[in-house]
C-alpha atoms as a PDB file:
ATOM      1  CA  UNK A   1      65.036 166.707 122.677  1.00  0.00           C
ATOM      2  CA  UNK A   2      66.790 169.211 120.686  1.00  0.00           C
ATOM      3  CA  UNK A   3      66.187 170.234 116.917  1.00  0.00           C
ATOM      4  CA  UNK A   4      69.375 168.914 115.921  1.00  0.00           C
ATOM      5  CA  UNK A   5      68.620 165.644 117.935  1.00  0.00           C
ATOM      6  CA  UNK A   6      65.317 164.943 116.749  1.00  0.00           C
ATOM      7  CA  UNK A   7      64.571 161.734 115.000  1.00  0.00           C
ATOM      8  CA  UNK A   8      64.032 162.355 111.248  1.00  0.00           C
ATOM      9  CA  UNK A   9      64.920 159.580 109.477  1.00  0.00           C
ATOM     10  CA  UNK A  10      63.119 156.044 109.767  1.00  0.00           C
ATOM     11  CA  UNK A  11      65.358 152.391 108.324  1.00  0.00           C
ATOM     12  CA  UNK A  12      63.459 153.347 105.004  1.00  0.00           C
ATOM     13  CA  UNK A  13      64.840 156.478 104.330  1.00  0.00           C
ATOM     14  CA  UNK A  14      66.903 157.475 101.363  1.00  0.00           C
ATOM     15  CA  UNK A  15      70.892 157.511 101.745  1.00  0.00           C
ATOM     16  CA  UNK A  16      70.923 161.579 101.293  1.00  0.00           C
ATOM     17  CA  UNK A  17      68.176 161.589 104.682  1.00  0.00           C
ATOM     18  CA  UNK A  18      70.246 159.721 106.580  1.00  0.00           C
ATOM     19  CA  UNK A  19      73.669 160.889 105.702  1.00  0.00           C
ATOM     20  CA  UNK A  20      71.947 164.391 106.625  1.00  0.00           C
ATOM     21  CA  UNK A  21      70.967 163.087 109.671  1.00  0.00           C
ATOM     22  CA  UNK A  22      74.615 161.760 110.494  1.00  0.00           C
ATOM     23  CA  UNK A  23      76.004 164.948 110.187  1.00  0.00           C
ATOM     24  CA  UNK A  24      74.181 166.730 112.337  1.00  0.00           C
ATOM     25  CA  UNK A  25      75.262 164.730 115.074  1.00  0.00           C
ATOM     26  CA  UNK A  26      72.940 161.346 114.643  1.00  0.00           C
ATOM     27  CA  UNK A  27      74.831 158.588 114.533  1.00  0.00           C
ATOM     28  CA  UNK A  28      72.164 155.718 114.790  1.00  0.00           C
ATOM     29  CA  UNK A  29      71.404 157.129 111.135  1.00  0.00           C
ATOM     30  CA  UNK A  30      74.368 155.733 110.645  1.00  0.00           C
ATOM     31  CA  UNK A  31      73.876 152.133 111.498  1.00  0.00           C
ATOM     32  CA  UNK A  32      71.077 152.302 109.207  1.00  0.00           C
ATOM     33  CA  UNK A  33      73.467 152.706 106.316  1.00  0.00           C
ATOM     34  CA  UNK A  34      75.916 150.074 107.663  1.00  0.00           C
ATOM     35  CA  UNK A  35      73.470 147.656 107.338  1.00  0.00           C
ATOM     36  CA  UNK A  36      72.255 148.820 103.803  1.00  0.00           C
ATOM     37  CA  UNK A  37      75.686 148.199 102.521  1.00  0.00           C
ATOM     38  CA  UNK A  38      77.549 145.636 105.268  1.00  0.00           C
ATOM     39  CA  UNK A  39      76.829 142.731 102.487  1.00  0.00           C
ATOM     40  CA  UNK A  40      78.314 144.201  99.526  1.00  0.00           C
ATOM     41  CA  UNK A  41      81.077 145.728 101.139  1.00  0.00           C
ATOM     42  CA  UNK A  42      82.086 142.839 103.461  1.00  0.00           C
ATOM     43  CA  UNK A  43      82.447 140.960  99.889  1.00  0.00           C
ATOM     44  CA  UNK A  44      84.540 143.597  98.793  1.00  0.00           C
ATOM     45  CA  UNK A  45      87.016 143.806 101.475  1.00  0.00           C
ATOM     46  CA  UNK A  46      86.796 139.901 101.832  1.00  0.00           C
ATOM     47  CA  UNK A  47      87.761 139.877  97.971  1.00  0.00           C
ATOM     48  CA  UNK A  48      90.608 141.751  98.429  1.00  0.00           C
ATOM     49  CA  UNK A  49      92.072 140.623 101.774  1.00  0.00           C
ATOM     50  CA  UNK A  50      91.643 136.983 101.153  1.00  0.00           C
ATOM     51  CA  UNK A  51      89.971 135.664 104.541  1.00  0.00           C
ATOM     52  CA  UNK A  52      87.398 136.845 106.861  1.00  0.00           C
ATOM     53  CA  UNK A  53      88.904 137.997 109.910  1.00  0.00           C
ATOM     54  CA  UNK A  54      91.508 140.860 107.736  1.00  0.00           C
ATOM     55  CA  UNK A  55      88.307 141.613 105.883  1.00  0.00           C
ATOM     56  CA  UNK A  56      85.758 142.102 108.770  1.00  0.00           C
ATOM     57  CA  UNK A  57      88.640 144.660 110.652  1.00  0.00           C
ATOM     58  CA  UNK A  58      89.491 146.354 107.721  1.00  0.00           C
ATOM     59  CA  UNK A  59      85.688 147.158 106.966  1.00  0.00           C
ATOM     60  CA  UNK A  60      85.525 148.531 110.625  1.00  0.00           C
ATOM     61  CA  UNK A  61      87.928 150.961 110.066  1.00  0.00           C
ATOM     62  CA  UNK A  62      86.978 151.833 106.653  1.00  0.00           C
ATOM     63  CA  UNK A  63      83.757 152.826 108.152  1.00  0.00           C
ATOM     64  CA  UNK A  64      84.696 154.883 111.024  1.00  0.00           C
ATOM     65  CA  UNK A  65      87.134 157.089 108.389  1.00  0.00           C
ATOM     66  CA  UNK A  66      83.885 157.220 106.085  1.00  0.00           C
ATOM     67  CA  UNK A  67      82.038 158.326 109.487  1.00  0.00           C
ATOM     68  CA  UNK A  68      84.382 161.285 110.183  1.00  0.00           C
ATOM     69  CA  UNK A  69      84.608 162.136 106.647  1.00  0.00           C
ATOM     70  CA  UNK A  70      80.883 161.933 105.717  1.00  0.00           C
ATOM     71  CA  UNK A  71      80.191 165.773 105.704  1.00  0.00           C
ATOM     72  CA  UNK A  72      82.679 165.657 102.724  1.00  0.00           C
ATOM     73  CA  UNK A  73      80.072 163.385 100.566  1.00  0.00           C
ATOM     74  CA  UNK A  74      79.244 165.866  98.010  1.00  0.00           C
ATOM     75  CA  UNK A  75      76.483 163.096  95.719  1.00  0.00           C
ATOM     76  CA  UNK A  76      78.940 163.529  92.699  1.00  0.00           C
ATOM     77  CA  UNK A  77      78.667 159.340  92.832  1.00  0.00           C
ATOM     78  CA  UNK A  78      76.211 157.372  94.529  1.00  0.00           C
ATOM     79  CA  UNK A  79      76.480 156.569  98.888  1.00  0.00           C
ATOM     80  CA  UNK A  80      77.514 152.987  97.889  1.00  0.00           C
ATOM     81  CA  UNK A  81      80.548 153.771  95.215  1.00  0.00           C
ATOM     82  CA  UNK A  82      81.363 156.534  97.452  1.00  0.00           C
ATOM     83  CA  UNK A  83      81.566 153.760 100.835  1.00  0.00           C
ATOM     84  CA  UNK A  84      83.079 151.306  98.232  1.00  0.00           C
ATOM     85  CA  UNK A  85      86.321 153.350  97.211  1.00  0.00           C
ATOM     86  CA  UNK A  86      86.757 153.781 101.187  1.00  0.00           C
ATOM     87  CA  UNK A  87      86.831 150.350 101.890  1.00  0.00           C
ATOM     88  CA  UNK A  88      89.002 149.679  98.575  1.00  0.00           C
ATOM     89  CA  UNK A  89      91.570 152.122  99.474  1.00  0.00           C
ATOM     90  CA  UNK A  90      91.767 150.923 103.352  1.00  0.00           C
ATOM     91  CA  UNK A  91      92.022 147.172 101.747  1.00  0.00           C
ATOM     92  CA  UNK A  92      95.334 148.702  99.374  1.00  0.00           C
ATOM     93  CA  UNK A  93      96.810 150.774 102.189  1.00  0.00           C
ATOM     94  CA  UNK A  94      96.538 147.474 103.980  1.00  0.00           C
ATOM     95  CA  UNK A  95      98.145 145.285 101.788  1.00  0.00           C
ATOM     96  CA  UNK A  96     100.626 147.399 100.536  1.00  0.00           C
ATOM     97  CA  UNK A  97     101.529 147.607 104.249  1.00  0.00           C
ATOM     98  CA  UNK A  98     101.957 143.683 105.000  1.00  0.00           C
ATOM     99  CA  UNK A  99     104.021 143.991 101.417  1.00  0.00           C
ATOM    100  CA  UNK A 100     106.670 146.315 102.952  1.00  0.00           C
ATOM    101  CA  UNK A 101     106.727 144.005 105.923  1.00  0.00           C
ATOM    102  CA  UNK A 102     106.602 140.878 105.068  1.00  0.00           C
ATOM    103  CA  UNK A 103     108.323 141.736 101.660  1.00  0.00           C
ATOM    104  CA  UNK A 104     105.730 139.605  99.822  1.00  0.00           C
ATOM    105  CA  UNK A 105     101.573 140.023 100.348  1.00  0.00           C
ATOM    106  CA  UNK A 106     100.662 136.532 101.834  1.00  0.00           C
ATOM    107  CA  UNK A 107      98.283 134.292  99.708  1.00  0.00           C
ATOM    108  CA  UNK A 108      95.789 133.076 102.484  1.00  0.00           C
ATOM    109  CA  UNK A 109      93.557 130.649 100.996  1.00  0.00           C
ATOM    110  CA  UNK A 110      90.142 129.404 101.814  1.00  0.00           C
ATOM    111  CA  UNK A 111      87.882 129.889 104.811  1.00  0.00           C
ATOM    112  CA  UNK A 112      88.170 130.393 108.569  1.00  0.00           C
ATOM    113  CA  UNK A 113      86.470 127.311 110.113  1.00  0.00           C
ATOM    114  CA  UNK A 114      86.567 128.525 113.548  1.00  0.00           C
ATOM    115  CA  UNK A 115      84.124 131.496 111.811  1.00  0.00           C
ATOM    116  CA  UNK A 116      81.011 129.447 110.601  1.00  0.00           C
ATOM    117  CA  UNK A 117      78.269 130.950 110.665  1.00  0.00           C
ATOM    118  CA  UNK A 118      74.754 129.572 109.890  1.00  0.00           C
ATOM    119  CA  UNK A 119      74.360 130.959 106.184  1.00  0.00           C
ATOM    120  CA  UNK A 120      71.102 133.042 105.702  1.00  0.00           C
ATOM    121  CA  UNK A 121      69.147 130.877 103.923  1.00  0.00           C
ATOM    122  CA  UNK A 122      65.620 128.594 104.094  1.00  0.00           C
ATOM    123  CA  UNK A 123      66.003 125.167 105.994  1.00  0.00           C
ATOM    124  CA  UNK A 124      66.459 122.428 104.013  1.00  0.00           C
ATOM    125  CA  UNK A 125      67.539 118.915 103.892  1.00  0.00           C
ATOM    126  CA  UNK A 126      71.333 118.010 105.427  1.00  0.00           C
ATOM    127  CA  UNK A 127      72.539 116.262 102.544  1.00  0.00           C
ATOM    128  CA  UNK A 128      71.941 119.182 100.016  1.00  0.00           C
ATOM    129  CA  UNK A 129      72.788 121.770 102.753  1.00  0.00           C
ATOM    130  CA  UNK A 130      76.437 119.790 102.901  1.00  0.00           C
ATOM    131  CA  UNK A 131      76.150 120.239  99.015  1.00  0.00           C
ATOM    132  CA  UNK A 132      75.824 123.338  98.998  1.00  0.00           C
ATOM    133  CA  UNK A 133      78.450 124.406 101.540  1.00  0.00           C
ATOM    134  CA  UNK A 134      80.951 122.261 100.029  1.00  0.00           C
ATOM    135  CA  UNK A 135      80.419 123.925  96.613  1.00  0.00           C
ATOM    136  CA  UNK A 136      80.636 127.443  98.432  1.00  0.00           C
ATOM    137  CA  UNK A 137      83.695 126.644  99.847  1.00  0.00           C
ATOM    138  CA  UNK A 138      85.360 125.667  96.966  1.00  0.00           C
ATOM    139  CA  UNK A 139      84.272 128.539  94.499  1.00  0.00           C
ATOM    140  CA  UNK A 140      85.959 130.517  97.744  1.00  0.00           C
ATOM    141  CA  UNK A 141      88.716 128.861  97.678  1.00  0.00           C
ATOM    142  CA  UNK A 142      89.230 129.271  93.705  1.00  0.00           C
ATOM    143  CA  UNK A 143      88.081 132.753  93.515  1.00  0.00           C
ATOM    144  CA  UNK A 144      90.927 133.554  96.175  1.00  0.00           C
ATOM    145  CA  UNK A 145      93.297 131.736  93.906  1.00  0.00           C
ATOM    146  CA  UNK A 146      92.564 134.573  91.380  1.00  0.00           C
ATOM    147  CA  UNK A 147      95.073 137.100  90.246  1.00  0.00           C
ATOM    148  CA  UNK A 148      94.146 140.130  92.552  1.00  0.00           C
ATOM    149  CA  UNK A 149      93.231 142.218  89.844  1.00  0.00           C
ATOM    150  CA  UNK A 150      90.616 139.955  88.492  1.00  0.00           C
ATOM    151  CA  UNK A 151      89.535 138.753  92.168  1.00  0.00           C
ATOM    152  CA  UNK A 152      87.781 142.230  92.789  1.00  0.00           C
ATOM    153  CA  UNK A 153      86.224 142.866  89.895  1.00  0.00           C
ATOM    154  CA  UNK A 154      84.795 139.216  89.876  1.00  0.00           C
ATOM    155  CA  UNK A 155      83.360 139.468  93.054  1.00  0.00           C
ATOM    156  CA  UNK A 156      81.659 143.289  92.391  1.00  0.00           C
ATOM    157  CA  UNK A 157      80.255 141.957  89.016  1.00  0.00           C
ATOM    158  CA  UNK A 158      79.471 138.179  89.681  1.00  0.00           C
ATOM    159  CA  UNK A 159      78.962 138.186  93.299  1.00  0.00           C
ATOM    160  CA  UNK A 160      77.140 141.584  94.022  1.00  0.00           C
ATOM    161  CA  UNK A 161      75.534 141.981  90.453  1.00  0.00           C
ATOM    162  CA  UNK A 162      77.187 145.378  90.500  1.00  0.00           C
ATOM    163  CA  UNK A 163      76.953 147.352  86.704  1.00  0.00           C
ATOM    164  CA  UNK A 164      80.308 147.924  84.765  1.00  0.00           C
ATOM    165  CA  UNK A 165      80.196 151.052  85.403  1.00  0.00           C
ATOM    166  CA  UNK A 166      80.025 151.018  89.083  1.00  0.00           C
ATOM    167  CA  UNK A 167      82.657 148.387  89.275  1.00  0.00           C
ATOM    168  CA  UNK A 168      84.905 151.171  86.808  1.00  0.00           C
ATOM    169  CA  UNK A 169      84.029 153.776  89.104  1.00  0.00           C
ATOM    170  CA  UNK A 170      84.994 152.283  92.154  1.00  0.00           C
ATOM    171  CA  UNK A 171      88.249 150.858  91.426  1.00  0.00           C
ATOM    172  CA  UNK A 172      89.237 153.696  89.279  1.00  0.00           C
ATOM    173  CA  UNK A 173      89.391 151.247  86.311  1.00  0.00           C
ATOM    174  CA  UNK A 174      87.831 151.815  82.411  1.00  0.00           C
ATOM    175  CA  UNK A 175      84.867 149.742  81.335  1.00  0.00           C
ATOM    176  CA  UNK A 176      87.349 148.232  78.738  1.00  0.00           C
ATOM    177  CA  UNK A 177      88.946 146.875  81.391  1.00  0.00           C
ATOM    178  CA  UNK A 178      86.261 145.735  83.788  1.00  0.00           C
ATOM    179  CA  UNK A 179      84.577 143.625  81.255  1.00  0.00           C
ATOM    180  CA  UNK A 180      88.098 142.101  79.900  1.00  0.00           C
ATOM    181  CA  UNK A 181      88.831 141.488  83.395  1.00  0.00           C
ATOM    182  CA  UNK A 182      85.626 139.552  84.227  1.00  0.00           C
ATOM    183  CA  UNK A 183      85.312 137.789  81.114  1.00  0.00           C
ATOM    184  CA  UNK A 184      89.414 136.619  82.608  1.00  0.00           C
ATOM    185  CA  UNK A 185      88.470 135.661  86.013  1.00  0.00           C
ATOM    186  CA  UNK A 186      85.296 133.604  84.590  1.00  0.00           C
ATOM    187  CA  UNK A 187      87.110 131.873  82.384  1.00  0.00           C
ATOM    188  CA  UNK A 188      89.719 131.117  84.714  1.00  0.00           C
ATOM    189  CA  UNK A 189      86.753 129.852  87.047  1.00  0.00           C
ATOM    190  CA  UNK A 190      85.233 128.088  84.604  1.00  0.00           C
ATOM    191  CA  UNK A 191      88.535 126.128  83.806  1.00  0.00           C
ATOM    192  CA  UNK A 192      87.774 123.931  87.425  1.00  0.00           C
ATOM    193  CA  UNK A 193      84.003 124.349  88.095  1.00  0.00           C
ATOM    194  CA  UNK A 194      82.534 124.437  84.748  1.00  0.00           C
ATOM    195  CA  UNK A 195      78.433 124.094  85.043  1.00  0.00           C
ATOM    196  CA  UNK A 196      78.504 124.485  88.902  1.00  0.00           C
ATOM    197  CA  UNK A 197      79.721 128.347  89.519  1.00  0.00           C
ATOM    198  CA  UNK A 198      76.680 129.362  87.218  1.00  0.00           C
ATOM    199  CA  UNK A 199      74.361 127.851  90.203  1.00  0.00           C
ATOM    200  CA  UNK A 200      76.494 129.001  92.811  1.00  0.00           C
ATOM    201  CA  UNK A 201      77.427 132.546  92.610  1.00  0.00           C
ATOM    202  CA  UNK A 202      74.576 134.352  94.489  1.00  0.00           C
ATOM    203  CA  UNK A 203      75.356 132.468  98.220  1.00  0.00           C
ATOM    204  CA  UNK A 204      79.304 132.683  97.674  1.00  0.00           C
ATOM    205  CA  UNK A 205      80.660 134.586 101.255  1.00  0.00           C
ATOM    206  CA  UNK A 206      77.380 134.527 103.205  1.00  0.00           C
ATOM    207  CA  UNK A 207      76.838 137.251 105.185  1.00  0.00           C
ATOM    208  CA  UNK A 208      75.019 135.738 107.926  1.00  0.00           C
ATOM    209  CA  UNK A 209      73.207 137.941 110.821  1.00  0.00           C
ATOM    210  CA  UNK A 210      75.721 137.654 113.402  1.00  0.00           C
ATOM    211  CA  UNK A 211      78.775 138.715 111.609  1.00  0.00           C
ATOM    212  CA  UNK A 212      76.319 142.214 110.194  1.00  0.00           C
ATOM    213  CA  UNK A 213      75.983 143.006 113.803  1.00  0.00           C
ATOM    214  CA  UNK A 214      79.884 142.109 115.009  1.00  0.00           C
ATOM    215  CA  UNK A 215      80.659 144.833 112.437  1.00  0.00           C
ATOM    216  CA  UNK A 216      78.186 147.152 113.241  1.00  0.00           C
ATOM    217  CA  UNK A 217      78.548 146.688 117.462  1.00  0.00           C
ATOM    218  CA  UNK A 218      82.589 147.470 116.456  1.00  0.00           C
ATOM    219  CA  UNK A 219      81.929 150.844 114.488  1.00  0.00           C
ATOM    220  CA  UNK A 220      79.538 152.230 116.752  1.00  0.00           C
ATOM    221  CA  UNK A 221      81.831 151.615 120.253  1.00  0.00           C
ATOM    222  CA  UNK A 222      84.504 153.128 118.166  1.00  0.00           C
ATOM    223  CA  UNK A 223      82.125 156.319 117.118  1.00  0.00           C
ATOM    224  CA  UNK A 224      80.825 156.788 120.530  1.00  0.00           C
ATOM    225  CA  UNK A 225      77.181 155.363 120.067  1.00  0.00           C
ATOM    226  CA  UNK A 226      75.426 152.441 121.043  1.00  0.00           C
ATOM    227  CA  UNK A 227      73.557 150.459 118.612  1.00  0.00           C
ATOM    228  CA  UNK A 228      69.950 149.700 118.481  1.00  0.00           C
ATOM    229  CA  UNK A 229      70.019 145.760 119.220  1.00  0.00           C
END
């Protein structure tokens, strides 16, 4: 094995040891950091595209252009914020697209049944399992009822607990307007679920197992590399 093939990262190594180990030709490094960050990026995409399939392919491709471009990641923001205005842009350039074809951006509502998935969560009884889902699916479906500009930021603040100022830094937005854009899209929420969205935030667009390694099996066939399982 060669120097610059030699194994020097491990799954618990920092973003700046693998991102060194990506560019110097070791792309299982970068399945590592796919995996860090499939969750909260799959919710971004999936807040901006509107349903699952759009989101999951334009995620793919938002990684492989962060892939080629990785030796140009410089630390000025954090791995995530940096993967995060990738996958933001890809989701505009997308839309923006269908806008100039379809002369209007299509409002796709709710979820893809034929893309269940068994949500990653502790067994418990049917009845509150069905509960549960059912309340899932219609924060989903009322969250992509949101004004697009308020649908992102709600789902990088409520959903993924990320800080104003990440949310502002990815989006390219002031903290004035992140927090009077949340406080817009909760109130808008709270209009139709009231009490319940306060419970129900943290398990809104599982990201199950299988749908982690779809993504990752897609990016690495497109990079060249085969992933680890």
């Amino acid at each position: 094995m060669t120097a610059l093939a030699e194994k020097r990262w491990s799954p618990a190594s920092d973003d700046a040891t693998l991102v060194a180990s990506v560019v110097a030709g070791d792309a299982r490094a970068f399945e590592i950091l796919m995996r860090r960050y499939n969750r909260r990026l799959f919710r971004l995409a999936r807040a901006a595209m509107r349903n699952d399939a759009d989101a999951e392919d334009a995620l793919q491709e938002a990684y492989v252009k962060a892939y080629h471009a990785l030796g140009q990641y410089r630390g000025d923001a954090s791995l995530a914020t940096w993967l995060s205005r990738i996958v933001h842009n890809e989701c505009l350039m997308r839309l923006r697209r269908d806008a100039r074809r379809d002369k209007v951006i299509p409002m796709v509502g709710g979820v893809d049944a034929s893309d269940e998935e068994i949500p990653d969560l502790a067994i418990e009884r049917p009845e509150m399992a069905a509960m549960r889902s059912q309340m899932r699916e219609l924060l989903e479906r009322h969250i992509d009822e949101l004004p697009d500009g308020l649908r992102t930021v709600f789902v990088m603040r409520a959903i993924e607990d990320l800080s104003v100022e990440e949310v502002a830094q990815c989006l390219g937005l002031s903290e004035v307007a992140v927090r009077s854009r949340h406080f817009r899209a909760r109130s808008l929420l709270r209009e139709t679920l009231a009490r319940e969205i306060d419970a129900s935030e943290p398990g809104v667009f599982a990201f199950a197992g299988a749908r982690c390694d779809r993504i990752v099996a897609g990016v690495m066939e497109r990079i060249g590399a085969t992933p680890s399982r």
